[in-house]
N, C-alpha and C. Protein backbone atom coordinates (compact mmCIF):
# COMPACT_ATOMS: atom_id res chain seq x y z
N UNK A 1 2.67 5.43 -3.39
CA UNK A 1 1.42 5.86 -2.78
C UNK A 1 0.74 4.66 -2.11
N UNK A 2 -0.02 5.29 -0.99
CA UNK A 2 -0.75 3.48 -0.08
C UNK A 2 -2.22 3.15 -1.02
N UNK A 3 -1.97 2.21 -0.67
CA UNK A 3 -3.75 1.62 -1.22
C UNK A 3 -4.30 1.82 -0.23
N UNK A 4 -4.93 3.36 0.05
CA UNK A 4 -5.69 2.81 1.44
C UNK A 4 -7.71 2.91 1.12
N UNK A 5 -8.31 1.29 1.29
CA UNK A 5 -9.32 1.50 0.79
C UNK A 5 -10.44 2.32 1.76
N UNK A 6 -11.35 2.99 0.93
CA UNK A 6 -12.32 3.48 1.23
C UNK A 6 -14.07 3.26 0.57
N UNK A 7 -14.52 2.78 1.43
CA UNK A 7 -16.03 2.64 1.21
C UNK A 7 -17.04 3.49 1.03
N UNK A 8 -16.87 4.92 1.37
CA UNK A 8 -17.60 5.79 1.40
C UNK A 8 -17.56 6.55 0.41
N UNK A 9 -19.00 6.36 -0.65
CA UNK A 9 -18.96 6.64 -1.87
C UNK A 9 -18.99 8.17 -2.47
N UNK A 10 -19.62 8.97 -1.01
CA UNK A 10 -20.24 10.23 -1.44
C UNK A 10 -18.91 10.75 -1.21
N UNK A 11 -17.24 10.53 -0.70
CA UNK A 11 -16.35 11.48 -0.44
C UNK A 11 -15.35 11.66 -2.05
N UNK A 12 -15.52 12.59 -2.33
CA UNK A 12 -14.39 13.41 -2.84
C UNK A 12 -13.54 12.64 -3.55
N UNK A 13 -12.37 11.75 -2.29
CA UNK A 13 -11.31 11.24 -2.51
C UNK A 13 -11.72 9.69 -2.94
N UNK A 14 -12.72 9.39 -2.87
CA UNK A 14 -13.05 7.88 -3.23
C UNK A 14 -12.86 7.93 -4.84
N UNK A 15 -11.92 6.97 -5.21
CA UNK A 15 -11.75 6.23 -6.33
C UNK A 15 -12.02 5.14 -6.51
N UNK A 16 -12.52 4.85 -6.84
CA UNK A 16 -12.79 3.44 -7.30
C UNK A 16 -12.42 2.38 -6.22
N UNK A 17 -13.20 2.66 -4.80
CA UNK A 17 -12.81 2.39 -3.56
C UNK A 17 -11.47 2.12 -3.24
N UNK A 18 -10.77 3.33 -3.35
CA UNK A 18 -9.65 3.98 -2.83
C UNK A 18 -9.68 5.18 -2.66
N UNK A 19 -9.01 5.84 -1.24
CA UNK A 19 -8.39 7.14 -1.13
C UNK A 19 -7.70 7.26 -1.81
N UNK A 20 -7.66 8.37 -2.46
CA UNK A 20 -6.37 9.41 -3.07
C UNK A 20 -6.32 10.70 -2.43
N UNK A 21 -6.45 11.20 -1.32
CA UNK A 21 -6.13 12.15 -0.77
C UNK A 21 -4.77 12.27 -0.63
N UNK A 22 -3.81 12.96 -0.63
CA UNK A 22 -2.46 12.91 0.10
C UNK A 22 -2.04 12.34 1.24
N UNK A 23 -3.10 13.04 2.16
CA UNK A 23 -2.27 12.53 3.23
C UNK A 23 -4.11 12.47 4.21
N UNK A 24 -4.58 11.37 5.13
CA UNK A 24 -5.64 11.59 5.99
C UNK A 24 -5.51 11.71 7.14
N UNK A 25 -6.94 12.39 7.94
CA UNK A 25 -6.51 12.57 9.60
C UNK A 25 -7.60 11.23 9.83
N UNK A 26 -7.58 10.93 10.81
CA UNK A 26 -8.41 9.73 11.63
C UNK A 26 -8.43 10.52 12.69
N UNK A 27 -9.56 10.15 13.79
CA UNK A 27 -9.60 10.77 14.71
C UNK A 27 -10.47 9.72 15.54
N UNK A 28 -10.49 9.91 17.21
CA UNK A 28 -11.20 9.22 17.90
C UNK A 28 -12.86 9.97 18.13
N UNK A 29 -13.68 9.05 18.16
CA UNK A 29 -14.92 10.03 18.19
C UNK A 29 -15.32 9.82 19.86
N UNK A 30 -14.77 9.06 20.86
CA UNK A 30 -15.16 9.27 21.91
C UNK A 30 -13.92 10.18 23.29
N UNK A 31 -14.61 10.95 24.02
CA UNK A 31 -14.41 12.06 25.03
C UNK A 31 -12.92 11.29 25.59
N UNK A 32 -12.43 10.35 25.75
CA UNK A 32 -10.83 10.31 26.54
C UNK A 32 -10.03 10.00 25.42
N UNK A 33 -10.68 9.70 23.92
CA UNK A 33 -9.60 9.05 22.95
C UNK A 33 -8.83 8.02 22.88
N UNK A 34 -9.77 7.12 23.73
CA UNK A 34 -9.09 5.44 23.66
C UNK A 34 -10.30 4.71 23.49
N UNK A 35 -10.19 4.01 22.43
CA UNK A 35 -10.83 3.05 21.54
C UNK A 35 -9.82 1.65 21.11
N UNK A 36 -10.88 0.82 21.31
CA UNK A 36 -10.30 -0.84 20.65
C UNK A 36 -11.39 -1.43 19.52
N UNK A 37 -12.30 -0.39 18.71
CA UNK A 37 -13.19 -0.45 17.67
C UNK A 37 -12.96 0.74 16.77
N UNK A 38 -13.26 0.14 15.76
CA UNK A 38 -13.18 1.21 14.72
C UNK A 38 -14.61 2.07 14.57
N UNK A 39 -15.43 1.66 14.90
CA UNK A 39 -16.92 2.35 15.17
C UNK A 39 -16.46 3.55 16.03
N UNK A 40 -15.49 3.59 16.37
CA UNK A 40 -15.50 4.83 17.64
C UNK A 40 -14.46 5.58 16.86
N UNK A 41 -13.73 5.47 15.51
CA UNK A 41 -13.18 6.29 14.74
C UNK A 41 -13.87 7.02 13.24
N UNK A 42 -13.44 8.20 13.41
CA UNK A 42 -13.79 9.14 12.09
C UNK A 42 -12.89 9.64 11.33
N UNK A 43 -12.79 9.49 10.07
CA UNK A 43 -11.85 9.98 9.14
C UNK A 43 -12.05 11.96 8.92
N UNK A 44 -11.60 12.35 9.36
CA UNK A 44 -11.53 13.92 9.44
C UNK A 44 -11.67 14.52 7.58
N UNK A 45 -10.77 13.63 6.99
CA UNK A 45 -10.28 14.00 5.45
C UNK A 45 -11.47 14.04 4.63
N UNK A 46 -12.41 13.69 5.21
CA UNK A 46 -13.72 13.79 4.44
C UNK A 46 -14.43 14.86 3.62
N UNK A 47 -14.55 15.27 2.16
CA UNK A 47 -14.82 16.24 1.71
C UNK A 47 -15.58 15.55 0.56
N UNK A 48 -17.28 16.23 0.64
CA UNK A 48 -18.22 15.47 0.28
C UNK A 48 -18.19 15.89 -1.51
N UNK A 49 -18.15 14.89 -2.04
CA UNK A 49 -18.17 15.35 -3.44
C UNK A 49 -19.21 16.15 -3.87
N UNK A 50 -19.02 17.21 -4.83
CA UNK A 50 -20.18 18.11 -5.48
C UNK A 50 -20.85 17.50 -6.22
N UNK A 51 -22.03 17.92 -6.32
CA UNK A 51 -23.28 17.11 -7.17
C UNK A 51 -23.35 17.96 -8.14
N UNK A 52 -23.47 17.80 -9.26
CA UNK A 52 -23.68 18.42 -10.64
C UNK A 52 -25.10 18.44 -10.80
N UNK A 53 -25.72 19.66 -11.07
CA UNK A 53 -27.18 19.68 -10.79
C UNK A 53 -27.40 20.20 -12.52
């Protein structure tokens, strides 16, 4: 399995700043889909963890 780290605390798949999703999409967030920054990419796999109320 990859170590692929993740910072974003509120998703789902964050472990202990790691993904464990299976498998993720990335995607470009601007209109022709060519980027040389990561600011202009979004991780699609994002599924916001439930809050226990």
């Amino acid at each position: 399995m990859s170590m692929i780290k993740c910072n974003v605390e509120e998703c789902h798949y964050n472990q202990s700043e790691f993904c464990q999703a299976s498998t993720i999409h990335v995607k470009s967030r601007v209109p022709d889909h060519m980027t040389s920054i990561s600011d202009d990419t979004a991780c699609e796999t994002f599924i916001p963890k439930t809050t226990k109320k």
